[in-house]
C-alpha atoms as a PDB file:
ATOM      1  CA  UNK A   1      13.304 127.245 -50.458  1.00  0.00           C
ATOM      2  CA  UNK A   2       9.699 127.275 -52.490  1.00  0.00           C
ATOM      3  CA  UNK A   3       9.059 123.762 -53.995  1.00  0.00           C
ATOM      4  CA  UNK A   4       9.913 123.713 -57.773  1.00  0.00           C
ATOM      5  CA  UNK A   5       6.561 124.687 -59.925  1.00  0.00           C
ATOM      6  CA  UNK A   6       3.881 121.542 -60.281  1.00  0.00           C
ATOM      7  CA  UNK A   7       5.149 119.847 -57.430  1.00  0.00           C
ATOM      8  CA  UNK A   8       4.228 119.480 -53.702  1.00  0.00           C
ATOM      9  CA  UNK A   9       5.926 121.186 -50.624  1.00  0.00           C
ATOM     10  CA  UNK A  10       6.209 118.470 -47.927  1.00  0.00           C
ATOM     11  CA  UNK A  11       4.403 120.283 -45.713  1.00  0.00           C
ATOM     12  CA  UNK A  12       1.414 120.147 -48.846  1.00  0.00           C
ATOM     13  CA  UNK A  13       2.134 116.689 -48.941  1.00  0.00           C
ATOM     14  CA  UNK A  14       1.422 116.068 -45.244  1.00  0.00           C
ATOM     15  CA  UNK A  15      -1.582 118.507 -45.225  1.00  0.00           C
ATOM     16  CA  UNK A  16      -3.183 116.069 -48.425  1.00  0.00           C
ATOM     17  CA  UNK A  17      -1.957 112.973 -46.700  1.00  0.00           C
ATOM     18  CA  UNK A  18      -4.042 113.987 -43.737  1.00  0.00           C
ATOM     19  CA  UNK A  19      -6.967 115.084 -45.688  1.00  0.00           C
ATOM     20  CA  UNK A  20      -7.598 112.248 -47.675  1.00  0.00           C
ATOM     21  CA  UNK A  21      -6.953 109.731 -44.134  1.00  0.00           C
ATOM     22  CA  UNK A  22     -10.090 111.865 -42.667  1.00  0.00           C
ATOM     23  CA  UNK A  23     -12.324 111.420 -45.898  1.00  0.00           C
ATOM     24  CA  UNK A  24     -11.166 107.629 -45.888  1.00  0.00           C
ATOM     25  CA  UNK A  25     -12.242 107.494 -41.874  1.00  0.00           C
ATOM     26  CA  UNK A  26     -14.878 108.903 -42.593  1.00  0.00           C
ATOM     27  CA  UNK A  27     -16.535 106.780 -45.338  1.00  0.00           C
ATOM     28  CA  UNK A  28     -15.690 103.956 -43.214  1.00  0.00           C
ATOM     29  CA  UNK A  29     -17.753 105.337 -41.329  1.00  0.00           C
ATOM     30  CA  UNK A  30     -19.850 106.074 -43.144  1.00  0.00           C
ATOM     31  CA  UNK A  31     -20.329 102.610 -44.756  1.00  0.00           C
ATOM     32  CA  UNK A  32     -20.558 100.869 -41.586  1.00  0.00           C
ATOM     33  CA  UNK A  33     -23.993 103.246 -40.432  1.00  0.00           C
ATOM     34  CA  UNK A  34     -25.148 102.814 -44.119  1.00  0.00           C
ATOM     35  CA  UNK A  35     -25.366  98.958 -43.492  1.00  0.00           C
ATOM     36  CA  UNK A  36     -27.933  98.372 -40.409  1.00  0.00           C
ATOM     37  CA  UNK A  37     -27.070  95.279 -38.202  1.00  0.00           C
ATOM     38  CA  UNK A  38     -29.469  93.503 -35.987  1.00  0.00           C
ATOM     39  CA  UNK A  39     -28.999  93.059 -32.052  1.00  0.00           C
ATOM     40  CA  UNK A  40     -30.080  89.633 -32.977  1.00  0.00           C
ATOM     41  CA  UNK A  41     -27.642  86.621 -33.860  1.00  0.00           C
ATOM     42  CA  UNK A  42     -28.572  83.179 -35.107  1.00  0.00           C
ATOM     43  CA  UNK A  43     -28.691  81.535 -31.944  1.00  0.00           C
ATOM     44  CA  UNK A  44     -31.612  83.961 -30.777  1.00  0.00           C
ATOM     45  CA  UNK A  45     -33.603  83.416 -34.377  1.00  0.00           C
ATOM     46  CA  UNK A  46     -36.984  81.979 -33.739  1.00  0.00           C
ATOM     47  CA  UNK A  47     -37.796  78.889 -35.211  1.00  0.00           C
ATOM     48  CA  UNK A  48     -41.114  79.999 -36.535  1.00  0.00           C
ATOM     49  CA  UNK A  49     -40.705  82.632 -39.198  1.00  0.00           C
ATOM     50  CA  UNK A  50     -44.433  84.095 -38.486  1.00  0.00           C
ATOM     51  CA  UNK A  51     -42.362  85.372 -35.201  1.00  0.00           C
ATOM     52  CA  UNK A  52     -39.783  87.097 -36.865  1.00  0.00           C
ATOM     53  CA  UNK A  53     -39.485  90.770 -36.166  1.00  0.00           C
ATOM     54  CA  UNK A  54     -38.349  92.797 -38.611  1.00  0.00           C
ATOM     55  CA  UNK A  55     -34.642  92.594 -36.647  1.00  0.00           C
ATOM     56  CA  UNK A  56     -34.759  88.798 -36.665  1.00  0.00           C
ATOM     57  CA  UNK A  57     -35.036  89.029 -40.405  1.00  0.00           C
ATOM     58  CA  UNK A  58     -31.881  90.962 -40.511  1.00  0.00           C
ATOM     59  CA  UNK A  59     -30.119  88.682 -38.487  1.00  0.00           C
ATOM     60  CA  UNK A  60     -31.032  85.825 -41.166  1.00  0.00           C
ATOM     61  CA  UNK A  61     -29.957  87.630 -44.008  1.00  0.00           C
ATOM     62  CA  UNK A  62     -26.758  88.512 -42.454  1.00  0.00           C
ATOM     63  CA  UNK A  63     -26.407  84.658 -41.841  1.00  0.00           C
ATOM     64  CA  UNK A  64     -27.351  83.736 -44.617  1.00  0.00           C
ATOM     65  CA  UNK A  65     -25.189  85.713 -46.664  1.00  0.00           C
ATOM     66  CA  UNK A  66     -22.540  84.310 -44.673  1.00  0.00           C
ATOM     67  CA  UNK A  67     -23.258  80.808 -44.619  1.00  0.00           C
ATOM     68  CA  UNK A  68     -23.742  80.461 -47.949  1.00  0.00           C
ATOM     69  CA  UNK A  69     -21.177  82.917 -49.220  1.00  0.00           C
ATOM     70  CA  UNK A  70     -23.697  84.942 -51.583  1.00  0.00           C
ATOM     71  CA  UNK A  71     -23.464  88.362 -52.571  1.00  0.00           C
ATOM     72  CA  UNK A  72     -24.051  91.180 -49.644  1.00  0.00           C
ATOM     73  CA  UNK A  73     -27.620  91.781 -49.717  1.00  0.00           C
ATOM     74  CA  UNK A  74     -29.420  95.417 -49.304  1.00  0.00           C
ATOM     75  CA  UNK A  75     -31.406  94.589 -46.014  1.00  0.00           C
ATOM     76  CA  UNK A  76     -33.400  97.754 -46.795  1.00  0.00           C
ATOM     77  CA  UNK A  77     -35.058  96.077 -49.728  1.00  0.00           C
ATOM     78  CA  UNK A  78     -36.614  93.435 -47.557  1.00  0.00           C
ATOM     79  CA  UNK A  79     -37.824  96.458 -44.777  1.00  0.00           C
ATOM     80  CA  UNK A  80     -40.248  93.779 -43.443  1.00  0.00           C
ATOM     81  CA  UNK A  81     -40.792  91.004 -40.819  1.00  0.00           C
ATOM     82  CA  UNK A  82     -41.407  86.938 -41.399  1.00  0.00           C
ATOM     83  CA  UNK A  83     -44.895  87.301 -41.870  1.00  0.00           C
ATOM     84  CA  UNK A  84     -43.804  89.946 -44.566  1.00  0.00           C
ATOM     85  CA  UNK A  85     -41.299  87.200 -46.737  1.00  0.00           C
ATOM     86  CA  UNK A  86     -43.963  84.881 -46.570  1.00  0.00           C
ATOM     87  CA  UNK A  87     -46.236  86.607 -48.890  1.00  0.00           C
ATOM     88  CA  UNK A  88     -42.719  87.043 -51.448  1.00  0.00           C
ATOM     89  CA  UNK A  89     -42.832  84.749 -54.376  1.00  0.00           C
ATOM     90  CA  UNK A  90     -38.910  83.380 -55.415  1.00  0.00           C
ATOM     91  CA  UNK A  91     -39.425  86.816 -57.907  1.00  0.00           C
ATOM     92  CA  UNK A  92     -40.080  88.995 -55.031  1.00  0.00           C
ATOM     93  CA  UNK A  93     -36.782  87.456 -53.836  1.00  0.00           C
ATOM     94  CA  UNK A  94     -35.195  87.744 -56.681  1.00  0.00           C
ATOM     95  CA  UNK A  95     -36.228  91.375 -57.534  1.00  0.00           C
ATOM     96  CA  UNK A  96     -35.101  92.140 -53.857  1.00  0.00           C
ATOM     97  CA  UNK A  97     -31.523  90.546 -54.128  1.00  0.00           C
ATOM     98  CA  UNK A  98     -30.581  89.777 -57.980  1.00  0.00           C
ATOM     99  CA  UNK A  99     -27.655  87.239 -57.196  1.00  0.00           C
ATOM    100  CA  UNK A 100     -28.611  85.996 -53.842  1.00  0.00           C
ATOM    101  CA  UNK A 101     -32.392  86.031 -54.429  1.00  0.00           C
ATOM    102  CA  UNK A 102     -33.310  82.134 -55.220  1.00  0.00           C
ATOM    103  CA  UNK A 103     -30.565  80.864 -52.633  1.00  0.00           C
ATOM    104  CA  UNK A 104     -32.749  82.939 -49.887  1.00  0.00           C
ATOM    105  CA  UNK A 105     -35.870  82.079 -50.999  1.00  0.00           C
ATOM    106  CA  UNK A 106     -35.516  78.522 -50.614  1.00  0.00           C
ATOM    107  CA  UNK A 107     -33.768  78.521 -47.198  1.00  0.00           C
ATOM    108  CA  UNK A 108     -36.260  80.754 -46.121  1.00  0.00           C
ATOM    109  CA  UNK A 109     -39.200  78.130 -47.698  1.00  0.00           C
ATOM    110  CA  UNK A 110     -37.482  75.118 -45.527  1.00  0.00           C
ATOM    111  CA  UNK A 111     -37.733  77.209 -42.208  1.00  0.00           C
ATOM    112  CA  UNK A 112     -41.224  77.844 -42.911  1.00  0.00           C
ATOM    113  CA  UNK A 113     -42.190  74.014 -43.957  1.00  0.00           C
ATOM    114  CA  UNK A 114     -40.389  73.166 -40.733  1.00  0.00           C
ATOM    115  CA  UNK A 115     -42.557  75.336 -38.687  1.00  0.00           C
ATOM    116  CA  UNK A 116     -45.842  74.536 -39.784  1.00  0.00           C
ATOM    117  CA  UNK A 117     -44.870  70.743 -39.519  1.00  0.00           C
ATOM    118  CA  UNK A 118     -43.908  71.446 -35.765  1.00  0.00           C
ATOM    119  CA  UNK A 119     -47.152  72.982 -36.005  1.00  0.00           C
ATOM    120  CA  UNK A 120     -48.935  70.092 -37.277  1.00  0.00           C
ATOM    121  CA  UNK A 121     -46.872  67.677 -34.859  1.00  0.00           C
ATOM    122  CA  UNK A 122     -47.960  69.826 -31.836  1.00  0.00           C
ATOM    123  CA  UNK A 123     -51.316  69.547 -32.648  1.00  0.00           C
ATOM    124  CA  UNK A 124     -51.918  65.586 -33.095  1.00  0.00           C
ATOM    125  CA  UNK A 125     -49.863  65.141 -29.436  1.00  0.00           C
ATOM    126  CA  UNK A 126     -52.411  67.603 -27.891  1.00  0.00           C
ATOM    127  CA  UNK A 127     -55.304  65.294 -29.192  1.00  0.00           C
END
């Protein structure tokens, strides 16, 4: 028996059904290659940002974002390493990640202090 006109057959039904679960795989899929991760985690980020490869500065914005519960940030836009973020103003930030801009710019200013003042520290005890 043909389905009435304007409807679906259940076999059409099925056939969409499994259509739109292989587009929906598939931008999953999609999504996840679209958003590069770093090998690196927190507990392997160097203390001195002038270290950072470009993967370490991945791994802090991933952290970041998730420690201070900002807005997911495009890690493409900061396609650099620490020696790169130290040359950004709070408006390169900002222009870089809208919402989440300021919050990173200062964390990233304290790490920085810090390591210059371990710097600094190393240097008197060697003296």
């Amino acid at each position: 028996m043909a389905a009435p006109e304007g409807t679906l057959a259940n076999s059409d039904v099925s056939k969409a059904n499994s259509v739109n679960s292989a587009r929906q795989a598939s931008n999953r899929q999609s999504d996840v290659q679209a958003t590069p991760r770093s090998t690196i985690g927190m507990s392997d980020l160097l203390i001195d940002p002038r270290q950072w490869t470009r993967d370490h500065v991945i791994a802090w914005l991933l952290w970041a974002t998730d420690h201070y519960g900002l807005e997911a940030v495009d890690v493409e836009r900061f396609n650099m390493n620490g020696h790169g973020l130290i040359y950004l103003t709070k408006e390169g930030f900002i222009r870089r990640a809208p919402s989440s801009g300021e919050k990173l710019f200062e964390d990233f200013r304290k790490r920085f202090a810090y390591a210059i003042m371990q710097d600094n520290r190393n240097r008197q005890h060697k003296v």
